[in-house]
PDBML (XML) file of the C-alpha atoms, coordinates in Angstrom:
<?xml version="1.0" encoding="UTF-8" ?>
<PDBx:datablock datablockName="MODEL"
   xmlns:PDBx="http://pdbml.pdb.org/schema/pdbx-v50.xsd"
   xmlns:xsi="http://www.w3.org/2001/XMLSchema-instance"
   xsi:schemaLocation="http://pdbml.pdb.org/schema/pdbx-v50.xsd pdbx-v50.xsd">
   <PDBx:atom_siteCategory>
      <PDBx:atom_site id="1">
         <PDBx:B_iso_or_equiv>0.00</PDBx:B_iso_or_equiv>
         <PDBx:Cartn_x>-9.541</PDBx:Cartn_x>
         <PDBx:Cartn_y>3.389</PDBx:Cartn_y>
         <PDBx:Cartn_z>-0.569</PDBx:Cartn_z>
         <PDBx:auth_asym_id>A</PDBx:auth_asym_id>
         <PDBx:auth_atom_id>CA</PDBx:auth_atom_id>
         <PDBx:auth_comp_id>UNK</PDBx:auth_comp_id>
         <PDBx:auth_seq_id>1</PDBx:auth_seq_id>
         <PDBx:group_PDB>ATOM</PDBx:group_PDB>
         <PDBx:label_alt_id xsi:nil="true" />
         <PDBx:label_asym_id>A</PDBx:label_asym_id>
         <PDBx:label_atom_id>CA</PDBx:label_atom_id>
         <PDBx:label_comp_id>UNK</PDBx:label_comp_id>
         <PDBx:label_entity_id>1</PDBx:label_entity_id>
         <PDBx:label_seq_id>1</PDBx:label_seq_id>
         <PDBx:occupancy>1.00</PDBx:occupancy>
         <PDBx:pdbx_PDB_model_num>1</PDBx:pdbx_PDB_model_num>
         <PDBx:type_symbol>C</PDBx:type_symbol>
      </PDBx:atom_site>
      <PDBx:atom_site id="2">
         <PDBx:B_iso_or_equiv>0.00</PDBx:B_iso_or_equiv>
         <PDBx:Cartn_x>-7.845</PDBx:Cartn_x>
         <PDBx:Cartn_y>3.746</PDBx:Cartn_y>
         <PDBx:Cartn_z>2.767</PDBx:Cartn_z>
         <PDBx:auth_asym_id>A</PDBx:auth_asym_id>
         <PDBx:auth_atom_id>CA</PDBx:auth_atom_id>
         <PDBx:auth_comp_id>UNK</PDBx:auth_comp_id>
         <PDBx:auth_seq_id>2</PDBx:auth_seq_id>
         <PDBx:group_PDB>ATOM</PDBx:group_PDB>
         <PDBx:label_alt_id xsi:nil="true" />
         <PDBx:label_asym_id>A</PDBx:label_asym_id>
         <PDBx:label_atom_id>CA</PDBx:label_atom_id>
         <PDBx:label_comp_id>UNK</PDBx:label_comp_id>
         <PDBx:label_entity_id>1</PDBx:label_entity_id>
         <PDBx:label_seq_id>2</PDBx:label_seq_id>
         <PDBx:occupancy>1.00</PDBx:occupancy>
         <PDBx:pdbx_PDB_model_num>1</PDBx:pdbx_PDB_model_num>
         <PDBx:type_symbol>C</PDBx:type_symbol>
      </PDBx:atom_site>
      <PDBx:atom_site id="3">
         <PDBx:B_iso_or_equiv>0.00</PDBx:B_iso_or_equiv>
         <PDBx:Cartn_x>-7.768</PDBx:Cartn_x>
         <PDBx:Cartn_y>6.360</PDBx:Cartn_y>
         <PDBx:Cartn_z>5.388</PDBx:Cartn_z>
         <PDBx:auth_asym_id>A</PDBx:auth_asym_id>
         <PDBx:auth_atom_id>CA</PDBx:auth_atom_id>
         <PDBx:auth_comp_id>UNK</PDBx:auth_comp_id>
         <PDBx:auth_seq_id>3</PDBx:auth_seq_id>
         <PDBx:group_PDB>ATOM</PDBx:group_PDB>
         <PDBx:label_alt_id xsi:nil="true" />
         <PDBx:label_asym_id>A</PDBx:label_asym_id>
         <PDBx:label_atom_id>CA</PDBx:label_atom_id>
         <PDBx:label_comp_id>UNK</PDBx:label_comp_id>
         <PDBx:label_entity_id>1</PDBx:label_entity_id>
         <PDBx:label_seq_id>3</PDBx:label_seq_id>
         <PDBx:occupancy>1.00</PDBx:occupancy>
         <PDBx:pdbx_PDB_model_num>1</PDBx:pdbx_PDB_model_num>
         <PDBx:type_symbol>C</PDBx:type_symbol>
      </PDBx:atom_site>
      <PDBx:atom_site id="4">
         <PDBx:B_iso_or_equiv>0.00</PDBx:B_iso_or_equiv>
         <PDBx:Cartn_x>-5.502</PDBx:Cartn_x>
         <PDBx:Cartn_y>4.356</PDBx:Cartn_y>
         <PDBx:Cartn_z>7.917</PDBx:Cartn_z>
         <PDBx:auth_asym_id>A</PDBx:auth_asym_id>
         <PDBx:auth_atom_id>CA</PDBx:auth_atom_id>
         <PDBx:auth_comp_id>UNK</PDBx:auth_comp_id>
         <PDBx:auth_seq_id>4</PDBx:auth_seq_id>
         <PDBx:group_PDB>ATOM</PDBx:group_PDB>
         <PDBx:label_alt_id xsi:nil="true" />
         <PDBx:label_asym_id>A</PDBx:label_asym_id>
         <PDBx:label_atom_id>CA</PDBx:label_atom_id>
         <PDBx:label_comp_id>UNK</PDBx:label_comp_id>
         <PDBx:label_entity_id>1</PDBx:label_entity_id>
         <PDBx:label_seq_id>4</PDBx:label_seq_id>
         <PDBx:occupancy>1.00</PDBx:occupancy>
         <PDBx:pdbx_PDB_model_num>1</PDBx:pdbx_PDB_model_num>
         <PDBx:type_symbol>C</PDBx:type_symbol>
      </PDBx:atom_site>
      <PDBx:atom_site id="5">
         <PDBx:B_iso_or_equiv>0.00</PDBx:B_iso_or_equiv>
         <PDBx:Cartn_x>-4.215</PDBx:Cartn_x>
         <PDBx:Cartn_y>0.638</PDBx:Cartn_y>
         <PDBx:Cartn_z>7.177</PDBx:Cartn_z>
         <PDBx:auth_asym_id>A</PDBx:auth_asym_id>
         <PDBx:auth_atom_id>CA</PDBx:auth_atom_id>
         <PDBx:auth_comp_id>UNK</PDBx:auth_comp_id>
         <PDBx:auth_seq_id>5</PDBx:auth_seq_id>
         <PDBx:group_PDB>ATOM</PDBx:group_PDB>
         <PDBx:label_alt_id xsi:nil="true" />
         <PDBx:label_asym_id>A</PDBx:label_asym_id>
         <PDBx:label_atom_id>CA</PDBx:label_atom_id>
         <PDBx:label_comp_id>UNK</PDBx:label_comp_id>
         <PDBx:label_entity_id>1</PDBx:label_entity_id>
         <PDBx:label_seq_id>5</PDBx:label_seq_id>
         <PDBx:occupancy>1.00</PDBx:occupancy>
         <PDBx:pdbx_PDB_model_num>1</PDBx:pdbx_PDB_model_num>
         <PDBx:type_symbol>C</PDBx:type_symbol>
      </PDBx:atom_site>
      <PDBx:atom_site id="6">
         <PDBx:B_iso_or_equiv>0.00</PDBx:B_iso_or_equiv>
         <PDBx:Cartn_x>-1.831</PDBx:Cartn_x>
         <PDBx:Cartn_y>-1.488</PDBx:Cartn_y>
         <PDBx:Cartn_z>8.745</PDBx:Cartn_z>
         <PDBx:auth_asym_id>A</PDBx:auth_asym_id>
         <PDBx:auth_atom_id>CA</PDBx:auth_atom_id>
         <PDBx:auth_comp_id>UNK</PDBx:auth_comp_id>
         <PDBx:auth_seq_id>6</PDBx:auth_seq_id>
         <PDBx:group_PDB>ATOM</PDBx:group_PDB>
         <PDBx:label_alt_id xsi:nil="true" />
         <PDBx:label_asym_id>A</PDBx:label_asym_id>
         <PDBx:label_atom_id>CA</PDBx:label_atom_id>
         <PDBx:label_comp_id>UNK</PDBx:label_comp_id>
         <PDBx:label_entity_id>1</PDBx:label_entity_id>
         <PDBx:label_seq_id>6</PDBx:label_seq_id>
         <PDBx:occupancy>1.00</PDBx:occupancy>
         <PDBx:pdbx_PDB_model_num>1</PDBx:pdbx_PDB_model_num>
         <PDBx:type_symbol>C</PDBx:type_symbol>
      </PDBx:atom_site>
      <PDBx:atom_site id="7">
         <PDBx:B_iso_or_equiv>0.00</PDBx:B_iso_or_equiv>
         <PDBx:Cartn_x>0.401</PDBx:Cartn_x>
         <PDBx:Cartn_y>-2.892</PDBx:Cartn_y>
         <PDBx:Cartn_z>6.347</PDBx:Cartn_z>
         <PDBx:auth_asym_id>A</PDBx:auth_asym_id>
         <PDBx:auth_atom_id>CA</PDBx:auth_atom_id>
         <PDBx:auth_comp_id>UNK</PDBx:auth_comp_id>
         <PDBx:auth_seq_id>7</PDBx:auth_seq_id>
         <PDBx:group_PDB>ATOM</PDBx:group_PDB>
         <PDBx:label_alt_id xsi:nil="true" />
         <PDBx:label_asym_id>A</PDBx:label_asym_id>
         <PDBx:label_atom_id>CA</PDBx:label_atom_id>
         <PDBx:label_comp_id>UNK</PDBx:label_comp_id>
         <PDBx:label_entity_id>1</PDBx:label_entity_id>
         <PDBx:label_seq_id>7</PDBx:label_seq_id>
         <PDBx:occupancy>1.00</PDBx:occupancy>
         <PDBx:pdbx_PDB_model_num>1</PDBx:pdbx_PDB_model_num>
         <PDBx:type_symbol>C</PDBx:type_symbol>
      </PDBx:atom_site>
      <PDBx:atom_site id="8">
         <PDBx:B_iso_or_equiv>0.00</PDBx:B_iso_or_equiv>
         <PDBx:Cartn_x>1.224</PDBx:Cartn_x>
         <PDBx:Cartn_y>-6.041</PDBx:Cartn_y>
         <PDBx:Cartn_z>5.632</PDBx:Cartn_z>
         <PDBx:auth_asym_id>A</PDBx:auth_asym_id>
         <PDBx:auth_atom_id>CA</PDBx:auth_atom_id>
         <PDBx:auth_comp_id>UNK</PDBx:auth_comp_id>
         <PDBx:auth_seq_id>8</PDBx:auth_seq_id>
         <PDBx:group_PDB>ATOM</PDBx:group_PDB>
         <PDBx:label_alt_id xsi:nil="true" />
         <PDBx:label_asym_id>A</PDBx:label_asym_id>
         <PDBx:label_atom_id>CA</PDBx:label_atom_id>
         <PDBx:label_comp_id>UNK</PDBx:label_comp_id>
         <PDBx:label_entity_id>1</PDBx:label_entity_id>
         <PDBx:label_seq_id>8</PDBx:label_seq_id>
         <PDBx:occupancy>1.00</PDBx:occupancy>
         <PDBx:pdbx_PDB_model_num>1</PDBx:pdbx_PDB_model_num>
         <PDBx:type_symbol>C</PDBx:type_symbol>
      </PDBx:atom_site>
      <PDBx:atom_site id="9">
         <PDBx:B_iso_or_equiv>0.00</PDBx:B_iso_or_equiv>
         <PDBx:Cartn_x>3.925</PDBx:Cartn_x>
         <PDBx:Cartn_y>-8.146</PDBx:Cartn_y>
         <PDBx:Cartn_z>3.265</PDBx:Cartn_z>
         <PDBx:auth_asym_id>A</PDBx:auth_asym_id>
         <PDBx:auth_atom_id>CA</PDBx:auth_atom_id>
         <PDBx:auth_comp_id>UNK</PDBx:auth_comp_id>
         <PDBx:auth_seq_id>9</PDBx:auth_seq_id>
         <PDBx:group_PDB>ATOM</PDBx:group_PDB>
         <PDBx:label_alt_id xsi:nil="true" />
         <PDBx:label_asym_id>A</PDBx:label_asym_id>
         <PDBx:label_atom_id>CA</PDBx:label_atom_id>
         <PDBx:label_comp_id>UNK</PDBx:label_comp_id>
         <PDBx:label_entity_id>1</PDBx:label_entity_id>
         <PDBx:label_seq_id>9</PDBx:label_seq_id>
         <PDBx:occupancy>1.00</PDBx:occupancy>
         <PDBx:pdbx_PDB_model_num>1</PDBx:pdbx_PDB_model_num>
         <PDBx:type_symbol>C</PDBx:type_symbol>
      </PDBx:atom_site>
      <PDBx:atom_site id="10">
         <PDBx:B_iso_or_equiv>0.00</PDBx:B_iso_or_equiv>
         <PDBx:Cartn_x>2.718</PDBx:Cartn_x>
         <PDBx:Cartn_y>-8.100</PDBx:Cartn_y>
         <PDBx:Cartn_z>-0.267</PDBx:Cartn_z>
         <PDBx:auth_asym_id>A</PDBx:auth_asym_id>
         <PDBx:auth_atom_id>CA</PDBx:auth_atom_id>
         <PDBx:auth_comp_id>UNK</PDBx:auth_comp_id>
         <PDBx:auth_seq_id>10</PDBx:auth_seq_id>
         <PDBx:group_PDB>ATOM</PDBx:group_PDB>
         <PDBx:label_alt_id xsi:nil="true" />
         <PDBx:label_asym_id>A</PDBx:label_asym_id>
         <PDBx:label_atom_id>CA</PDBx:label_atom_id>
         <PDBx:label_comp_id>UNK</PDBx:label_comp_id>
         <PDBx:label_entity_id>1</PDBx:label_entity_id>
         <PDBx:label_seq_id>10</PDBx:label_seq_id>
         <PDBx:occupancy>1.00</PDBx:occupancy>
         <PDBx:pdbx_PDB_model_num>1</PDBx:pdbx_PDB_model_num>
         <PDBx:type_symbol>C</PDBx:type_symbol>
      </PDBx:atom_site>
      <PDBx:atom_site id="11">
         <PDBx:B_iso_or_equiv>0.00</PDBx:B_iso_or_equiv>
         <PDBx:Cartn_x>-0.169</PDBx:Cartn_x>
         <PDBx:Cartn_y>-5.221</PDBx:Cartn_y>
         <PDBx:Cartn_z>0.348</PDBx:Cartn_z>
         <PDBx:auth_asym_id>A</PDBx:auth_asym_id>
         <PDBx:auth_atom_id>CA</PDBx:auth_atom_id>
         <PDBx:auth_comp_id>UNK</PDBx:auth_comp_id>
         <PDBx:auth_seq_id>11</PDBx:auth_seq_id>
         <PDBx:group_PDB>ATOM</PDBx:group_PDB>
         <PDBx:label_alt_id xsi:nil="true" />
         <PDBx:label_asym_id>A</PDBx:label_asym_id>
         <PDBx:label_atom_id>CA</PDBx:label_atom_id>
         <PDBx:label_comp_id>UNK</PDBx:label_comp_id>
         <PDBx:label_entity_id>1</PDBx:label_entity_id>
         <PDBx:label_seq_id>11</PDBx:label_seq_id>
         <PDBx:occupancy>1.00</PDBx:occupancy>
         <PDBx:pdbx_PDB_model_num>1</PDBx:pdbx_PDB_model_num>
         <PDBx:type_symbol>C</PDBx:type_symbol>
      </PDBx:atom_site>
      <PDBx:atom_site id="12">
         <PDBx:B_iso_or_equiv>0.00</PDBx:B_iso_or_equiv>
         <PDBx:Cartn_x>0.206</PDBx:Cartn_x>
         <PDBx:Cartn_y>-2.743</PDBx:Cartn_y>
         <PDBx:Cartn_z>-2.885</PDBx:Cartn_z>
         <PDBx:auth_asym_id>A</PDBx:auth_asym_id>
         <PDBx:auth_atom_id>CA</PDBx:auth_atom_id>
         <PDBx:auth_comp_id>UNK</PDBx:auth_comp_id>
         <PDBx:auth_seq_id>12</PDBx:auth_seq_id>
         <PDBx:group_PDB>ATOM</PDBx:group_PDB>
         <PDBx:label_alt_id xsi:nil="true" />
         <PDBx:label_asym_id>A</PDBx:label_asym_id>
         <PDBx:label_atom_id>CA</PDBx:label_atom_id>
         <PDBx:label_comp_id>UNK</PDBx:label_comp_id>
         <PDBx:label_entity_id>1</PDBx:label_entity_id>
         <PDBx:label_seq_id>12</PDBx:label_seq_id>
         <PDBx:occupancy>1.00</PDBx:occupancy>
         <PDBx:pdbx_PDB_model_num>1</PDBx:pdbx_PDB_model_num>
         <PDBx:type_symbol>C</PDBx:type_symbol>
      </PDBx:atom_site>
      <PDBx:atom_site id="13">
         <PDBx:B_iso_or_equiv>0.00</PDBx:B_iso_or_equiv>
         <PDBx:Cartn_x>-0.023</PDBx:Cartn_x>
         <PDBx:Cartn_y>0.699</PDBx:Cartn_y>
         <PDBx:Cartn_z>-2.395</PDBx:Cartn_z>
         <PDBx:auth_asym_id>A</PDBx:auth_asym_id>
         <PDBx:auth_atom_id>CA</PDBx:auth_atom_id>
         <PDBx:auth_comp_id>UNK</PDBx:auth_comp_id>
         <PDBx:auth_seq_id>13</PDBx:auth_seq_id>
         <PDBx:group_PDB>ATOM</PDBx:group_PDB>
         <PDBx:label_alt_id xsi:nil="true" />
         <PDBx:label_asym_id>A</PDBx:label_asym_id>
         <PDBx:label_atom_id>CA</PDBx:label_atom_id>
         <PDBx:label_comp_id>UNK</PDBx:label_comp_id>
         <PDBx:label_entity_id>1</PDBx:label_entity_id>
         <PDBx:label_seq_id>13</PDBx:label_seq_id>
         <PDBx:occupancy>1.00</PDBx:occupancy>
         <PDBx:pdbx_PDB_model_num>1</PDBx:pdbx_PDB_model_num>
         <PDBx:type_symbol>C</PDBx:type_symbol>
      </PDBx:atom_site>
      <PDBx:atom_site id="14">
         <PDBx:B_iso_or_equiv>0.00</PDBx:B_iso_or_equiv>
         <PDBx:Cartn_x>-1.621</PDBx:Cartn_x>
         <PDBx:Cartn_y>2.705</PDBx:Cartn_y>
         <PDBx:Cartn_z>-4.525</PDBx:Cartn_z>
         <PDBx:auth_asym_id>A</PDBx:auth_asym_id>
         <PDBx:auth_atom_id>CA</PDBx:auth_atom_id>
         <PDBx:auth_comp_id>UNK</PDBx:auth_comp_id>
         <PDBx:auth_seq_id>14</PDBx:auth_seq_id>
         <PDBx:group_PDB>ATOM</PDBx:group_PDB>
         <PDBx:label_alt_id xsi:nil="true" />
         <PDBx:label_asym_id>A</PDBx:label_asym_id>
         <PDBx:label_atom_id>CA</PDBx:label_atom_id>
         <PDBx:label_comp_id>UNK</PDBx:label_comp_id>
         <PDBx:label_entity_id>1</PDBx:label_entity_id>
         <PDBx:label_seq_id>14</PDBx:label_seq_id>
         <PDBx:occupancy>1.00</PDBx:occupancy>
         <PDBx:pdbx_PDB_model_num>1</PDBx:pdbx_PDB_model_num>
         <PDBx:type_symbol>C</PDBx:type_symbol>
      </PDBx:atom_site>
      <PDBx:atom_site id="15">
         <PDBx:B_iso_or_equiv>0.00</PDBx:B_iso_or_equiv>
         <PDBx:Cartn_x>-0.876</PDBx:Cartn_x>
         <PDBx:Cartn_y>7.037</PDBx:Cartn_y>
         <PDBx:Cartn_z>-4.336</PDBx:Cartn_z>
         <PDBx:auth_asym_id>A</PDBx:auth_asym_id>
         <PDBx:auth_atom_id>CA</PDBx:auth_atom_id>
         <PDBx:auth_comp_id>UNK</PDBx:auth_comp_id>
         <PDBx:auth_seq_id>15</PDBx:auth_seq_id>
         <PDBx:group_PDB>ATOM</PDBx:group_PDB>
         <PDBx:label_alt_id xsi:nil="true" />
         <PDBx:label_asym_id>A</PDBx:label_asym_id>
         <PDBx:label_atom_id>CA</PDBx:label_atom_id>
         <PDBx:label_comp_id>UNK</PDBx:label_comp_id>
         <PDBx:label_entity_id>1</PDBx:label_entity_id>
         <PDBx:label_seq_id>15</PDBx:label_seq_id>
         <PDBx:occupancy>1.00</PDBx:occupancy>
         <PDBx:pdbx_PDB_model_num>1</PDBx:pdbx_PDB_model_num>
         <PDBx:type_symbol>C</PDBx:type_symbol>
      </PDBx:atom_site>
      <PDBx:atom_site id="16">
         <PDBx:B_iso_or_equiv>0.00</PDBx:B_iso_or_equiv>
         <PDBx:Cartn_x>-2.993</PDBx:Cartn_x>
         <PDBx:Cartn_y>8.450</PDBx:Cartn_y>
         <PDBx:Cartn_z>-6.816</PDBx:Cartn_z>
         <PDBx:auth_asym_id>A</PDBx:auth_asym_id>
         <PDBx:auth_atom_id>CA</PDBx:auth_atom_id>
         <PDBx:auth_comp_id>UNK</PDBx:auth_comp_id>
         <PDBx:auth_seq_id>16</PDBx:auth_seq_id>
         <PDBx:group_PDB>ATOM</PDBx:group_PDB>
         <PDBx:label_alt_id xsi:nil="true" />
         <PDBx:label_asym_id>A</PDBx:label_asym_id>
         <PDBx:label_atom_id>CA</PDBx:label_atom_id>
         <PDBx:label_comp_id>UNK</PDBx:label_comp_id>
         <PDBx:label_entity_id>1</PDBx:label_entity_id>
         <PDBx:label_seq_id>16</PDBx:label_seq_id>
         <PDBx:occupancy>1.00</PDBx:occupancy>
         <PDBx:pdbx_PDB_model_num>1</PDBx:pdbx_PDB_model_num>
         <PDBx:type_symbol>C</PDBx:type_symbol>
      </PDBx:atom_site>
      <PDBx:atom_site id="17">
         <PDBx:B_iso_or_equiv>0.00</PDBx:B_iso_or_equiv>
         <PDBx:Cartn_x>-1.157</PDBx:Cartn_x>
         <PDBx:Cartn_y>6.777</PDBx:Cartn_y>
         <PDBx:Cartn_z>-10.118</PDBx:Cartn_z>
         <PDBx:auth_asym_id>A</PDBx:auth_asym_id>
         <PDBx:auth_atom_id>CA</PDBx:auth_atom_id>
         <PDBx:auth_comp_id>UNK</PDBx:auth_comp_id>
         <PDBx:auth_seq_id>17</PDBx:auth_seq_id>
         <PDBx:group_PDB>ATOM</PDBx:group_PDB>
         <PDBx:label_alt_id xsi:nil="true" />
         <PDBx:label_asym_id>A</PDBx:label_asym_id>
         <PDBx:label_atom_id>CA</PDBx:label_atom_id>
         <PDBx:label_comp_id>UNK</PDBx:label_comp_id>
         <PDBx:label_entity_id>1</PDBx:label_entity_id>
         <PDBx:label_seq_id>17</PDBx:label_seq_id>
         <PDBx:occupancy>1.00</PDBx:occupancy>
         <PDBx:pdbx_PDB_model_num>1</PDBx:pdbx_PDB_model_num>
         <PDBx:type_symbol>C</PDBx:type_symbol>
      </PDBx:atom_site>
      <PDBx:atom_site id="18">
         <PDBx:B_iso_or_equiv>0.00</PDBx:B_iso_or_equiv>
         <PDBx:Cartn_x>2.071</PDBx:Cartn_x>
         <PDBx:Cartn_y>5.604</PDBx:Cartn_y>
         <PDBx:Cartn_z>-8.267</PDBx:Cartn_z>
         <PDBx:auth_asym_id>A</PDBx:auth_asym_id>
         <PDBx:auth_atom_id>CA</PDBx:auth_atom_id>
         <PDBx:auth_comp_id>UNK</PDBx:auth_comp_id>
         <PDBx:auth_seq_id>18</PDBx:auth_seq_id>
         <PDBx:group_PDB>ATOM</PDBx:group_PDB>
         <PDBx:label_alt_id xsi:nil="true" />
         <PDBx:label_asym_id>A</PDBx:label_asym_id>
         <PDBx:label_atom_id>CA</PDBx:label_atom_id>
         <PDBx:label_comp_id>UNK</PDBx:label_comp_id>
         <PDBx:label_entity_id>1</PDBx:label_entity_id>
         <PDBx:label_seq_id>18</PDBx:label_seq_id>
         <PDBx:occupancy>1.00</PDBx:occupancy>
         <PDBx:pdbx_PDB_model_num>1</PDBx:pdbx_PDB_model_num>
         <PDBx:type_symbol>C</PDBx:type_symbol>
      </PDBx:atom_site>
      <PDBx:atom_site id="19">
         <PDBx:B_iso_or_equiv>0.00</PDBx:B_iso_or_equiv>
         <PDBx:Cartn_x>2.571</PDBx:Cartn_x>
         <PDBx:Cartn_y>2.030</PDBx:Cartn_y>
         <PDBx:Cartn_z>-7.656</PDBx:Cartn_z>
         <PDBx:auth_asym_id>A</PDBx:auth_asym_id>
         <PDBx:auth_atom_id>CA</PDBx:auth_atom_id>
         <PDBx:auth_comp_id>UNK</PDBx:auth_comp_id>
         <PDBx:auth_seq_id>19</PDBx:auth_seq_id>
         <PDBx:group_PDB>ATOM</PDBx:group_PDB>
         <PDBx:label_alt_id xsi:nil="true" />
         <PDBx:label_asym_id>A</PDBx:label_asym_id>
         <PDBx:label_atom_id>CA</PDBx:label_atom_id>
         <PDBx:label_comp_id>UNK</PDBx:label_comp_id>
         <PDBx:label_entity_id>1</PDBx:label_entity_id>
         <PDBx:label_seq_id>19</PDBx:label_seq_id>
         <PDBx:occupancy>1.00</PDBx:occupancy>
         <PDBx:pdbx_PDB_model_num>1</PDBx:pdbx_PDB_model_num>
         <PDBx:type_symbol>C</PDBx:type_symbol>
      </PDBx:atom_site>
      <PDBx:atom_site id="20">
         <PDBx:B_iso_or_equiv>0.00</PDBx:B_iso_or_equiv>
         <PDBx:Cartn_x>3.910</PDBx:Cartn_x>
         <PDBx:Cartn_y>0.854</PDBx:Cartn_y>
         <PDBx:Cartn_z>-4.615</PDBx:Cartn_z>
         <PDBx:auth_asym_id>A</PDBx:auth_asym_id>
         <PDBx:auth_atom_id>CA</PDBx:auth_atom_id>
         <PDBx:auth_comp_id>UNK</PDBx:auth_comp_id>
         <PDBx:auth_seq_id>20</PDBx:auth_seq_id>
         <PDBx:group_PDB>ATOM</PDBx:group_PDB>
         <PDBx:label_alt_id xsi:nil="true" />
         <PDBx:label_asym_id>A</PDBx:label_asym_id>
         <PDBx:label_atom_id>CA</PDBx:label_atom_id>
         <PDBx:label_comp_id>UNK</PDBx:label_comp_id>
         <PDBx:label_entity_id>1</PDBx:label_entity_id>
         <PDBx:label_seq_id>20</PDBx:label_seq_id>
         <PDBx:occupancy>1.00</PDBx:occupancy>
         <PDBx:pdbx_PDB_model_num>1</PDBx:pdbx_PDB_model_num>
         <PDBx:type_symbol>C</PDBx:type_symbol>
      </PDBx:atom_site>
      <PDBx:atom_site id="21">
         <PDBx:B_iso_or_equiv>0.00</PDBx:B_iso_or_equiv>
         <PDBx:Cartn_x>4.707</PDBx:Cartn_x>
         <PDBx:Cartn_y>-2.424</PDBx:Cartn_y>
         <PDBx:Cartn_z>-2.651</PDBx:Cartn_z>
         <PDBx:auth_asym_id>A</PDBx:auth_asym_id>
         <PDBx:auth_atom_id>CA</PDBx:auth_atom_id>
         <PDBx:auth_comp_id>UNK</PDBx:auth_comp_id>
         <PDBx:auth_seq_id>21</PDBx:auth_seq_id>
         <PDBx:group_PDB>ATOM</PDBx:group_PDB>
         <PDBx:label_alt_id xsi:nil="true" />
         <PDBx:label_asym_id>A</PDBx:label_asym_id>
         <PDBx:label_atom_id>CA</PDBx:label_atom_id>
         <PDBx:label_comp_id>UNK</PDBx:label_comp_id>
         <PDBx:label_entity_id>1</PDBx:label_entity_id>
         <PDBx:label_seq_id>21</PDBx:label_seq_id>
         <PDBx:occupancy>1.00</PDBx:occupancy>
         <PDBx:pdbx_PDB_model_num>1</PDBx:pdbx_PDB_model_num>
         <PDBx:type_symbol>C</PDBx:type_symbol>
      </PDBx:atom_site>
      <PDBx:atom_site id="22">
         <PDBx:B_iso_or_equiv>0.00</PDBx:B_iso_or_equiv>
         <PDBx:Cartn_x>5.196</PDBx:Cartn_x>
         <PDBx:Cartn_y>-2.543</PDBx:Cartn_y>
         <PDBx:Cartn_z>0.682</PDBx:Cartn_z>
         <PDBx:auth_asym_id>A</PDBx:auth_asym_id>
         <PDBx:auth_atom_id>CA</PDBx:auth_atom_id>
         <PDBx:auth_comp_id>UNK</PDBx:auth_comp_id>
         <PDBx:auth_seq_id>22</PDBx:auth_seq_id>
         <PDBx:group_PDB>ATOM</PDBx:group_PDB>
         <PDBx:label_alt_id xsi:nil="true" />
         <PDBx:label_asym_id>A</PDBx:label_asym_id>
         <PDBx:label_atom_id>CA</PDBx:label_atom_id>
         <PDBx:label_comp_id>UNK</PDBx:label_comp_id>
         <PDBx:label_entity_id>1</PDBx:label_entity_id>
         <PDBx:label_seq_id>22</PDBx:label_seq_id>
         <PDBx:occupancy>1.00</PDBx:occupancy>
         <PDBx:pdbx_PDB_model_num>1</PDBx:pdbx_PDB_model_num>
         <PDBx:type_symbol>C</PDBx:type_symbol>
      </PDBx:atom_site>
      <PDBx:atom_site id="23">
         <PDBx:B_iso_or_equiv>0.00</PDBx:B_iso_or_equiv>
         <PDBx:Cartn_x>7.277</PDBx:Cartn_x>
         <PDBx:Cartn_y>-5.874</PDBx:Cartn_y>
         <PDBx:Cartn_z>1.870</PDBx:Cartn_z>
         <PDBx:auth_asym_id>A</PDBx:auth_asym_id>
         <PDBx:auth_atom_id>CA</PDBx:auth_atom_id>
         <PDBx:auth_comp_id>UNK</PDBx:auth_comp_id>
         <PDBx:auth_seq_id>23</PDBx:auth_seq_id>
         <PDBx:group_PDB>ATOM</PDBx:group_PDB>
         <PDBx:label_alt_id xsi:nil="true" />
         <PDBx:label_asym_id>A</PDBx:label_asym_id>
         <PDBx:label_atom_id>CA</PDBx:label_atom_id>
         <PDBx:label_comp_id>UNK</PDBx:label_comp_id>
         <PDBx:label_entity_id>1</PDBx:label_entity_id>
         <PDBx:label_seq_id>23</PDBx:label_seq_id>
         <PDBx:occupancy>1.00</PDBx:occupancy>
         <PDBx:pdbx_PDB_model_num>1</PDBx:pdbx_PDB_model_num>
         <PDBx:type_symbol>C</PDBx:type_symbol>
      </PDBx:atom_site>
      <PDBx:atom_site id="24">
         <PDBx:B_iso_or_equiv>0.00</PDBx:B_iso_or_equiv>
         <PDBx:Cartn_x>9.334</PDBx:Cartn_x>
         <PDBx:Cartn_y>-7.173</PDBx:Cartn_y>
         <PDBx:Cartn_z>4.963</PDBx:Cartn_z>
         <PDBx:auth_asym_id>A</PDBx:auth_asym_id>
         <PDBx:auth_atom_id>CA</PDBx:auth_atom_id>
         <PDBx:auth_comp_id>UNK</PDBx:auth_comp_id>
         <PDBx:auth_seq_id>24</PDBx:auth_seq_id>
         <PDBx:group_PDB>ATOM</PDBx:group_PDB>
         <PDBx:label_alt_id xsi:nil="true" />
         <PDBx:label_asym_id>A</PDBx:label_asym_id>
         <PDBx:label_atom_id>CA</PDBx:label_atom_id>
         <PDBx:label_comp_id>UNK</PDBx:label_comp_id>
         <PDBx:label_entity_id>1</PDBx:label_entity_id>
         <PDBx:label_seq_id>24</PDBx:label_seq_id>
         <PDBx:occupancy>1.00</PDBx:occupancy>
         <PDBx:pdbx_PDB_model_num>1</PDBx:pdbx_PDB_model_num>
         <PDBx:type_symbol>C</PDBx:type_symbol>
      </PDBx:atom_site>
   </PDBx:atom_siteCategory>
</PDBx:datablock>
């Protein structure tokens, strides 16, 4: 669990049941 995060390549996301990937 996160509040504020800084991102990087790779990191997955998670928004209550929705996936995300966050990449550069």
């Amino acid at each position: 669990p996160v509040s504020e995060y800084v991102l990087r390549p790779g990191d997955v996301i998670t928004l209550s049941n929705v996936m995300i990937i966050y990449g550069e």
